[in-house]
Protein backbone atom coordinates (compact mmCIF):
# COMPACT_ATOMS: atom_id res chain seq x y z
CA UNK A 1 36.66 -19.87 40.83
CA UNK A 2 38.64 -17.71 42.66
CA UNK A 3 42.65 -18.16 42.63
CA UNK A 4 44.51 -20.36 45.00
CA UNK A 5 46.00 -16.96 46.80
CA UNK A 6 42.93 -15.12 47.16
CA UNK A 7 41.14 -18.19 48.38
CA UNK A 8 43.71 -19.01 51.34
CA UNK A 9 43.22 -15.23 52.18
CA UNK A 10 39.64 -16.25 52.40
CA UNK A 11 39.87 -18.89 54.49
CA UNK A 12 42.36 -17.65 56.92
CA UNK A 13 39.92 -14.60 57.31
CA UNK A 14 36.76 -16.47 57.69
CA UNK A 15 38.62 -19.47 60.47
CA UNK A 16 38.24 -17.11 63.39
CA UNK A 17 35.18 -17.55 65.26
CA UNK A 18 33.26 -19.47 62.57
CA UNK A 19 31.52 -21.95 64.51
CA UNK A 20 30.86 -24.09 61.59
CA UNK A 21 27.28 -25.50 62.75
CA UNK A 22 23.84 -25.18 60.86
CA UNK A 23 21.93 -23.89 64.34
CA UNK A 24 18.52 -26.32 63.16
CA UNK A 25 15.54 -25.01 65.50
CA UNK A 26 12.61 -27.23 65.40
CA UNK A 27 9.70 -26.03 64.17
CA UNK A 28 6.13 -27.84 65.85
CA UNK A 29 3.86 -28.45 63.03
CA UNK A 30 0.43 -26.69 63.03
CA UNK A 31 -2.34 -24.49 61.07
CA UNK A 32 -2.33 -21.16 59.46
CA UNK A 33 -3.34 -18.46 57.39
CA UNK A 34 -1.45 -18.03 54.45
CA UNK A 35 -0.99 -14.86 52.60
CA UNK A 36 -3.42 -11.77 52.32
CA UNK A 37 -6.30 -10.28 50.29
CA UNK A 38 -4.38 -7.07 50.00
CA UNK A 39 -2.02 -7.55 47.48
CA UNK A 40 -2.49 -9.89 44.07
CA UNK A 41 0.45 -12.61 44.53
CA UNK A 42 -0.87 -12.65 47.93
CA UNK A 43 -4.23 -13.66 48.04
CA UNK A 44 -6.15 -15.58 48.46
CA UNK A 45 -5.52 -15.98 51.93
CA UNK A 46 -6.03 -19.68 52.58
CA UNK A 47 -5.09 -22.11 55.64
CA UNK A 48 -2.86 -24.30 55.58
CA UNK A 49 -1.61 -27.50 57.83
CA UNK A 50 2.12 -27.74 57.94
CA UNK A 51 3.88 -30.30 59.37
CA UNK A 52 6.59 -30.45 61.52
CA UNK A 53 10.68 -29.54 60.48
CA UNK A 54 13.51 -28.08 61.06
CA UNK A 55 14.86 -24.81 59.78
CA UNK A 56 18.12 -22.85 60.25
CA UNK A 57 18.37 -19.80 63.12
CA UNK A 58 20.29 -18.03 60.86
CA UNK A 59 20.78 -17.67 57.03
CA UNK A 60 23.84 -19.35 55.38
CA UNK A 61 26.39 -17.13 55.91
CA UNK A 62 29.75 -16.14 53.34
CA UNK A 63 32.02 -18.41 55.56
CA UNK A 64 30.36 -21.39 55.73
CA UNK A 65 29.96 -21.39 51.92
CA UNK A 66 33.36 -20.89 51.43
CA UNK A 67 34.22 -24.05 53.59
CA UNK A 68 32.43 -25.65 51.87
CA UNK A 69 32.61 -24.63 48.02
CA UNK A 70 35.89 -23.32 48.04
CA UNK A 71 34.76 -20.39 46.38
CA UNK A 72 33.32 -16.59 47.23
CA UNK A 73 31.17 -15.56 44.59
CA UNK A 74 31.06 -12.23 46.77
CA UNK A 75 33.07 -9.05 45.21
CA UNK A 76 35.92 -8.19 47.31
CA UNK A 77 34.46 -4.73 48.89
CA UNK A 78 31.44 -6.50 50.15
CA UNK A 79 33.11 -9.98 52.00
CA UNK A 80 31.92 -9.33 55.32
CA UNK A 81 32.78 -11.71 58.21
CA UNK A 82 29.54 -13.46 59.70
CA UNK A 83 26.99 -12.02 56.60
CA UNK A 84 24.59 -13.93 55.22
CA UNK A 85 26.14 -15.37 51.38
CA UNK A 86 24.77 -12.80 48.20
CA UNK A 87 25.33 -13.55 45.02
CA UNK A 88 24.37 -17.40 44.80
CA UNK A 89 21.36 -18.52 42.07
CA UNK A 90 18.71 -21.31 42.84
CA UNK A 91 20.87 -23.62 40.82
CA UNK A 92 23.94 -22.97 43.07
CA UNK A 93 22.21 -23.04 46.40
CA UNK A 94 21.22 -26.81 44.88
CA UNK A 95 24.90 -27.39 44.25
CA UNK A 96 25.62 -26.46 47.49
CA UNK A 97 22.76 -28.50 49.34
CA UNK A 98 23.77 -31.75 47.23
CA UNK A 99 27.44 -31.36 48.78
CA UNK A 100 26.43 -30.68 52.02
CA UNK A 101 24.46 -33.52 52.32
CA UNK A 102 26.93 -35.88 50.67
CA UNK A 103 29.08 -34.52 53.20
CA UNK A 104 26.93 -34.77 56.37
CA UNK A 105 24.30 -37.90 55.68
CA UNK A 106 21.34 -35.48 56.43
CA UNK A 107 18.99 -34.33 54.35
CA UNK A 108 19.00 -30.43 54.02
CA UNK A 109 16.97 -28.86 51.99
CA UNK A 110 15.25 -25.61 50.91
CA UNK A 111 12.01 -24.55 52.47
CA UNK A 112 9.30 -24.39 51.43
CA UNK A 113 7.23 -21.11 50.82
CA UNK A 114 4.55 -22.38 53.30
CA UNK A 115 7.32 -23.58 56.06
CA UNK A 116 8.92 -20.68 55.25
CA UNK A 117 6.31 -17.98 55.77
CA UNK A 118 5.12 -20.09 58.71
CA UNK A 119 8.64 -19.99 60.67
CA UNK A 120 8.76 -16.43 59.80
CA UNK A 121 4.92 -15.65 61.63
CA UNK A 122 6.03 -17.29 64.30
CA UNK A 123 4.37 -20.82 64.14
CA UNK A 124 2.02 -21.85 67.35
CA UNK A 125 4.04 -18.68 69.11
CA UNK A 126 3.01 -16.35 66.33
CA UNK A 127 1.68 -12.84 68.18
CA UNK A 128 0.74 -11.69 64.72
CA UNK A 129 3.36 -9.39 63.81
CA UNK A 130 4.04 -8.10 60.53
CA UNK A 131 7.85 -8.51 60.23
CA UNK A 132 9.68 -11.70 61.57
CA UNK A 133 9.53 -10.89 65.28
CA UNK A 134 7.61 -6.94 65.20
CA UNK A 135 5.52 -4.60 64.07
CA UNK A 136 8.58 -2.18 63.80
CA UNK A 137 11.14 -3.28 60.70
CA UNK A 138 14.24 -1.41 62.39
CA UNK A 139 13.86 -4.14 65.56
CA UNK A 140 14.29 -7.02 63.35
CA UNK A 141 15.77 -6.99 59.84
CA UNK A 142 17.88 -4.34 57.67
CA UNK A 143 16.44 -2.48 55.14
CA UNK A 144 16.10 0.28 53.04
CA UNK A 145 16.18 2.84 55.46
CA UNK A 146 18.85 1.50 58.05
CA UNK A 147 21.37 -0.55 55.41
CA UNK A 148 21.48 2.11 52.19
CA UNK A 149 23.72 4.23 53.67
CA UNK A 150 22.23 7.13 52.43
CA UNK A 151 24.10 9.37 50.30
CA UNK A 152 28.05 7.71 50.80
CA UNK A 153 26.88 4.62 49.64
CA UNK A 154 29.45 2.23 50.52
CA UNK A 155 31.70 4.60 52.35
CA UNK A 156 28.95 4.38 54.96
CA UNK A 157 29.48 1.74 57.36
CA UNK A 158 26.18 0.47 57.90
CA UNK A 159 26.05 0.11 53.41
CA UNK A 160 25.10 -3.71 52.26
CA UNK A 161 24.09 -6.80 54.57
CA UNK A 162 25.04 -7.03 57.98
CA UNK A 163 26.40 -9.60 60.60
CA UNK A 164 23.70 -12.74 60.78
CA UNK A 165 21.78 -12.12 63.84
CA UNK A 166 22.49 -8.95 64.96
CA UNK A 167 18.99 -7.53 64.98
CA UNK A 168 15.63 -9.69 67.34
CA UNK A 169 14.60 -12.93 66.82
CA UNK A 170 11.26 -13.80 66.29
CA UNK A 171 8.91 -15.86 68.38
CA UNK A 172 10.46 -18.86 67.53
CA UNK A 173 14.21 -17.57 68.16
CA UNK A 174 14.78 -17.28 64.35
CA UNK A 175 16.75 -14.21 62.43
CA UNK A 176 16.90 -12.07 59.75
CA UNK A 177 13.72 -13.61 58.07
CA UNK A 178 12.62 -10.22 57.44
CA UNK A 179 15.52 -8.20 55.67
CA UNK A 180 18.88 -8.30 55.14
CA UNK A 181 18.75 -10.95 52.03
CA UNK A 182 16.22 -12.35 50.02
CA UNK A 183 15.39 -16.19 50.92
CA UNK A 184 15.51 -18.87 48.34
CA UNK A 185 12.56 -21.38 48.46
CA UNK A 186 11.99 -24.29 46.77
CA UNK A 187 8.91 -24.06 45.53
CA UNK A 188 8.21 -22.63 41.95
CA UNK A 189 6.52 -19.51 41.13
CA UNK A 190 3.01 -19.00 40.63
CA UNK A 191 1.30 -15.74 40.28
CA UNK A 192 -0.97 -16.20 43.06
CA UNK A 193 -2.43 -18.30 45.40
CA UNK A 194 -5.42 -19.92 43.64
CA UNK A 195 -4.78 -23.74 44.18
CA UNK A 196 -2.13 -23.62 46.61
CA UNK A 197 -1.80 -26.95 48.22
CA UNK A 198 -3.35 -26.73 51.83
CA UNK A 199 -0.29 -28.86 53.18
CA UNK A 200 3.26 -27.47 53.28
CA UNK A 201 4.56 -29.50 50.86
CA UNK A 202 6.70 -27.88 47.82
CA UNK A 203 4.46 -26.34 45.45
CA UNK A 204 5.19 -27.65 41.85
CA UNK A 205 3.79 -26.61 38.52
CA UNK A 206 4.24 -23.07 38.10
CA UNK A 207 6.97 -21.12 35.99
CA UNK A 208 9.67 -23.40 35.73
CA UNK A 209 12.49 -21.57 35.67
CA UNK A 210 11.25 -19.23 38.40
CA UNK A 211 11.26 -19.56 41.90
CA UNK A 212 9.97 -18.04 45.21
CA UNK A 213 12.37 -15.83 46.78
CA UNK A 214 10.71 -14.07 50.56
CA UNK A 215 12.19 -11.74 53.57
CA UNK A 216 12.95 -8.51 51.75
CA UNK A 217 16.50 -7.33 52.04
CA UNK A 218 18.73 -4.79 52.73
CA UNK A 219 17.82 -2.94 49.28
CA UNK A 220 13.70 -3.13 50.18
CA UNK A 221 11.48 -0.90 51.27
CA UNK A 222 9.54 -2.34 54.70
CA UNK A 223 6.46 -2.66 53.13
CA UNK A 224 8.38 -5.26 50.84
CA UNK A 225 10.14 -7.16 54.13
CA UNK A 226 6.49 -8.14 55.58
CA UNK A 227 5.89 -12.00 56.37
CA UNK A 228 3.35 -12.28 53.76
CA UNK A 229 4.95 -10.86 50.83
CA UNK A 230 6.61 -12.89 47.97
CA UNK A 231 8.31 -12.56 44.62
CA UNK A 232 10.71 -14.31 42.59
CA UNK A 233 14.05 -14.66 40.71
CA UNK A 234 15.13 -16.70 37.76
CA UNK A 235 17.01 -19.95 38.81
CA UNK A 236 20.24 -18.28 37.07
CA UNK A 237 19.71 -15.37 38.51
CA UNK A 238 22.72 -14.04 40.62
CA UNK A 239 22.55 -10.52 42.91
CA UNK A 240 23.48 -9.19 46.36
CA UNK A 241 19.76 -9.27 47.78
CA UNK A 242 19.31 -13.13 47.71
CA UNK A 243 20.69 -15.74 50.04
CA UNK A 244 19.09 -18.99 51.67
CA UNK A 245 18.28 -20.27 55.02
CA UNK A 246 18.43 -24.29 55.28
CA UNK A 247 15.82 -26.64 55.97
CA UNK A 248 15.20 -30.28 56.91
């Protein structure tokens, strides 16, 4: 935990502006088809029914965790007012979810890799994009190419994650979902999609100490940021590509 002094510094920082709301959109249930046939953790493509929920407009960003863990597990040169949280494992984002429902009465949760890849198409409004919201990465999400800062590294100002919805929103007014920071899931990891459950509820039984992580980030190539494609991240593990987006 961080000291008493730094953490007042924190707060004081974060207070202006933070609106301190979740921004739920409701998402209308509905079919689609999951996943490719062009890459192996992809495939095979399959449809799936998923019912309705509700899902955040924008990920969890560094000041709303701090409210409400009193705690930045962000390194000092990266705290960055309105960014998504880096830095947090499965474990913590648990932690987190558990407090924030103790302290609410709802019911937040992760979502799952089928609500989540939904959301990110586009749901009934989907126009089949690749990316959350286009066919063109830069539009939507931060990446590679626009967030690296090329050769000055983090003397450039566009280096790391940027401001929570400061690129387009997809059809269904949601951001970042491609880019920017990894999304935690809930479901565990399996290598592919043979016997995926045709419903959108969490998908159990796979590595247990892995789980889905989807988006892409700042650090990813584009290819790597598309709606369909998925990887994964020990339930320890702890890095500045990964944050979460809430769910209920």
């Amino acid at each position: 935990m961080r000291n008493i002094s730094l953490l007042f510094v924190l707060i004081l920082f974060f207070a202006c502006g933070n609106e301190g709301e979740e921004h739920m959109v409701f998402i209308e249930g509905g079919s689609f088809e999951m996943g490719n046939n062009n890459s192996p953790e992809s495939s095979p493509q399959h449809k799936v029914d998923v019912a309705d929920f509700y899902i955040s407009k924008y990920e969890v960003t560094q000041e709303e965790w701090v409210e409400l863990m009193d705690t930045l597990p962000v390194p000092k040169q990266l705290i960055c007012k309105g960014c998504p949280i880096q830095f947090v494992s499965w474990d913590d984002v648990q932690e987190y979810i558990k407090r924030l429902n103790k302290k609410t009465g709802e019911k937040y949760r992760l979502p799952t890799e089928s609500e989540w890849e939904y959301a990110a198409k586009g749901g009934k409004k989907s126009k089949g994009f690749l990316y959350a919201g286009s066919n063109k990465m830069e539009e939507v999400g931060w990446y590679k190419k626009n967030a690296r800062g090329g050769d000055q590294g983090l003397k450039h100002p566009d280096f790391g994650v940027h401001p929570v919805g400061s690129k387009l929103a997809n059809e269904l007014g949601l951001y970042d979902m491609s880019g920017n920071v990894y999304e935690w899931c809930q479901d565990t990891w399996h290598l592919n999609y043979r016997n995926a459950p045709t419903n959108s509820n969490v998908w159990k039984g796979g590595e247990s100490s892995r789980f889905v992580i989807r988006g892409g980030s700042w650090l990813a190539d584009d290819h790597l940021c598309k709606n369909t494609r998925r990887s994964f991240n020990l339930n320890t593990t702890r890095n500045g590509a990964v944050g979460f987006r809430l769910a209920k």
